[in-house]
Structure formats: C-alpha cells, structure tokens
Protein backbone atom coordinates (compact mmCIF):
# COMPACT_ATOMS: atom_id res chain seq x y z
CA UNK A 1 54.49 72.13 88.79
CA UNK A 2 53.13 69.41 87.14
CA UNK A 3 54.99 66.33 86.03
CA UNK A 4 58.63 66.96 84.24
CA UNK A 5 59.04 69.82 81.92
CA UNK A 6 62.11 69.10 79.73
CA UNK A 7 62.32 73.05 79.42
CA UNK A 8 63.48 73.11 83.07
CA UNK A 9 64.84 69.31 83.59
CA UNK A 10 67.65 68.08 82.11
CA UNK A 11 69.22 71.09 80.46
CA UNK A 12 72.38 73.03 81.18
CA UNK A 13 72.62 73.50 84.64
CA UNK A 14 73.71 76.34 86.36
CA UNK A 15 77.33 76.56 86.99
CA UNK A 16 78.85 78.72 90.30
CA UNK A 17 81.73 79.75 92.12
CA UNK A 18 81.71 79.36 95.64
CA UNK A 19 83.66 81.18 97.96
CA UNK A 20 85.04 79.87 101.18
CA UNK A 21 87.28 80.61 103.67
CA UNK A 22 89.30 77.36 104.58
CA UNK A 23 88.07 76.71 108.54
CA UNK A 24 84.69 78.71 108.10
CA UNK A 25 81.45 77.29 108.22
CA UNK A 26 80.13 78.50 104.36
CA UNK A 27 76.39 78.15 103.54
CA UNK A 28 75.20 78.69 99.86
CA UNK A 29 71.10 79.04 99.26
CA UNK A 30 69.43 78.32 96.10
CA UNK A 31 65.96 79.25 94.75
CA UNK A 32 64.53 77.11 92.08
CA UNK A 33 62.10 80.02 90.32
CA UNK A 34 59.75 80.40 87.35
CA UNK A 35 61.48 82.71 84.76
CA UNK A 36 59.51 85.55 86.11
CA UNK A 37 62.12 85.04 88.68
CA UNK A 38 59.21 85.67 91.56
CA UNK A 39 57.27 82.56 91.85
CA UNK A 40 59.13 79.37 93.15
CA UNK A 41 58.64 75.97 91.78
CA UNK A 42 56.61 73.11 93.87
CA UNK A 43 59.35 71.18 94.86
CA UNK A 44 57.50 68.88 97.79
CA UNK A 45 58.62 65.45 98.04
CA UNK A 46 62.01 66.30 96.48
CA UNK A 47 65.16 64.91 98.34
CA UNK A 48 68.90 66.42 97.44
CA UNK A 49 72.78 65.41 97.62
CA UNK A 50 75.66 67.72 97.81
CA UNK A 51 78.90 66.68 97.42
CA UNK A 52 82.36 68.87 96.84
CA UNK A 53 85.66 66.75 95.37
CA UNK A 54 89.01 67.18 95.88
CA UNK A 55 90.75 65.95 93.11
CA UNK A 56 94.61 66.48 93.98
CA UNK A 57 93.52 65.02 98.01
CA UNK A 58 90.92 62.39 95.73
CA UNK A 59 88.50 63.29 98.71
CA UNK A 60 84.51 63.22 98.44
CA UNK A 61 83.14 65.60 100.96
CA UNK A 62 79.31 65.19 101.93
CA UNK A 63 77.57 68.77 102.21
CA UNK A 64 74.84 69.23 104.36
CA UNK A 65 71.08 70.10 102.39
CA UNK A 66 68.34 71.61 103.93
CA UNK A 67 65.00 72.47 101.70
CA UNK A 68 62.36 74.69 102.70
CA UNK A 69 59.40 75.50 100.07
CA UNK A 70 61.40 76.76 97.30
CA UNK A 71 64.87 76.79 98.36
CA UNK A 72 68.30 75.08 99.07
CA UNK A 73 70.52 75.53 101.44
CA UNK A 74 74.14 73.87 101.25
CA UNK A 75 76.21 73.99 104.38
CA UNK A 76 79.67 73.54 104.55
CA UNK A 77 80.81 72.92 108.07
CA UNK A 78 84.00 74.02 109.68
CA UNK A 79 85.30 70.93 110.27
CA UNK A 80 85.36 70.08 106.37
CA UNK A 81 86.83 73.36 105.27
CA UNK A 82 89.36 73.32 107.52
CA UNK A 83 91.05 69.98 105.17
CA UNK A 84 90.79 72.43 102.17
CA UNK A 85 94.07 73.36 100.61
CA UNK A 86 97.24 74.32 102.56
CA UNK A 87 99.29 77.17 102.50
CA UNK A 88 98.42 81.04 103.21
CA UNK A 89 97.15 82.61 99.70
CA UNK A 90 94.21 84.10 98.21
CA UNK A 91 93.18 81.01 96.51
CA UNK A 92 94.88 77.69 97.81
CA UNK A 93 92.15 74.89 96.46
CA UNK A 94 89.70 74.44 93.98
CA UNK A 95 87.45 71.75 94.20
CA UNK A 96 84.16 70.85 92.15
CA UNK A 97 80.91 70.37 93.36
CA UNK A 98 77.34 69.96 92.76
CA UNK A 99 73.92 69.94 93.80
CA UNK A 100 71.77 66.46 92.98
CA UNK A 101 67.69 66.38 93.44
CA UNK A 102 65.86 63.15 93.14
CA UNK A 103 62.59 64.16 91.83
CA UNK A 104 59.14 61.42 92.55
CA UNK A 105 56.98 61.05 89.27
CA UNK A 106 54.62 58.77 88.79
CA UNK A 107 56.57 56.56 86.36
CA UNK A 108 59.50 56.59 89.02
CA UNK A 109 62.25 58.55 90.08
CA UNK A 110 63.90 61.16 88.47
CA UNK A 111 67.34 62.21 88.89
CA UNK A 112 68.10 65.70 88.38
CA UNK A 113 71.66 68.01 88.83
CA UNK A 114 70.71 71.93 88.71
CA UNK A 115 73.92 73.26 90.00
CA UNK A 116 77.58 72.38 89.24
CA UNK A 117 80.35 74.43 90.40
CA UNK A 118 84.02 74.70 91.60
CA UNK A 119 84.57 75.95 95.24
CA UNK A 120 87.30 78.52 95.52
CA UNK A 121 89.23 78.10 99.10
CA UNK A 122 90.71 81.33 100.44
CA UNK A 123 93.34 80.92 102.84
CA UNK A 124 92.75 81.59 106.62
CA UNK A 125 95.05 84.24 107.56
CA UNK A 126 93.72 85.12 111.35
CA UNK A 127 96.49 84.33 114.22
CA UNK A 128 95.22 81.06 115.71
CA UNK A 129 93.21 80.30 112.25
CA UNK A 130 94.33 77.24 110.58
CA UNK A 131 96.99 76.72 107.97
C-alpha cells in the first residue's frame, strides 16, 4: 500500500460485538484485506491501541495488541474480565471499545480507528468461577 487512500482511511469503521465470558481470557483477530477479501494490506511500521470502557464502573481497560503481517490480535486477559459486570445472567455488562492504529507517512503520523465495538459480558456460571 502506498501512502493513504481516503477510500480505506478515515471512513466508517467497522463496528463489532464481542463476546466474553466475565473471568476468561477472550482474544479477537482482525485482518485488514483488499476488497477481494484475499490479499492483506502492508501494514509494516504500524503501531495499535486497544482500549474497552466501562461507563457505569467509568473504568478504561488497556487490551493487549499483537500484529503479525496482516493481522490483529486483541487479548483480553483474565484478570480484566473478571471486573466485568456482576451478577449471574446471560448478559451482565456492556462496555465499548475500539481498535486505534497510528499509521507513519511521510508528512507525519496518521491516526486511524478501524474497529469500534461494544463487548457483551456473559456471566460465569461454573462452581468456583467468579461472580
């Protein structure tokens, strides 16, 4: 890829649901792809932020990002989760979250969010899981 293409910059971006289990370890891996859906984008040098947000605790929760060629993979560890929501339920929290990729051009940096999204938290319901 060469330079910024408005096409794929700075437009709508996608917008997920997450699920996780509150106390689970949840990973969630995105491809950035040509819209032949086959051939991933040159995304070298790029650095990323993840961040979910609690807005009834008015928590900000650091994900974990790893990159490899083409793809993202967000990591939320156990021992975040397990502060999501209370009670035993299907659903017991929904927080937002997104993805955030500082790109390098030659004129500078440019700051890019592809994915925005809203984490569902499923209750833990195992004996000795947490409430």
């Amino acid at each position: 890829m060469c330079g910024i293409n408005n096409t794929r910059f700075g437009s709508v971006p996608a917008n997920i649901v997450w699920d996780v289990v509150r106390g689970d370890t949840a990973v969630l891996t995105i491809e950035f792809l040509d819209s032949d859906e086959t051939t991933g984008w040159d995304t070298e040098g790029w650095t990323y932020n993840a961040t979910a947000y609690d807005k009834f605790g008015d928590f900000l929760d650091e994900l974990i990002v790893e990159s490899e060629l083409y793809s993202v993979t967000i990591t939320a560890p156990a021992c975040v989760t397990e502060n999501w929501g209370t009670a035993y339920g299907f659903s017991i929290a929904n927080l937002i979250f997104d993805l955030q990729a500082t790109i390098p051009t030659v004129s500078g940096d440019y700051t890019w969010t592809p994915v925005v999204g809203t984490i569902n938290v499923i209750g833990d319901v195992t004996p000795g899981g947490l409430l």
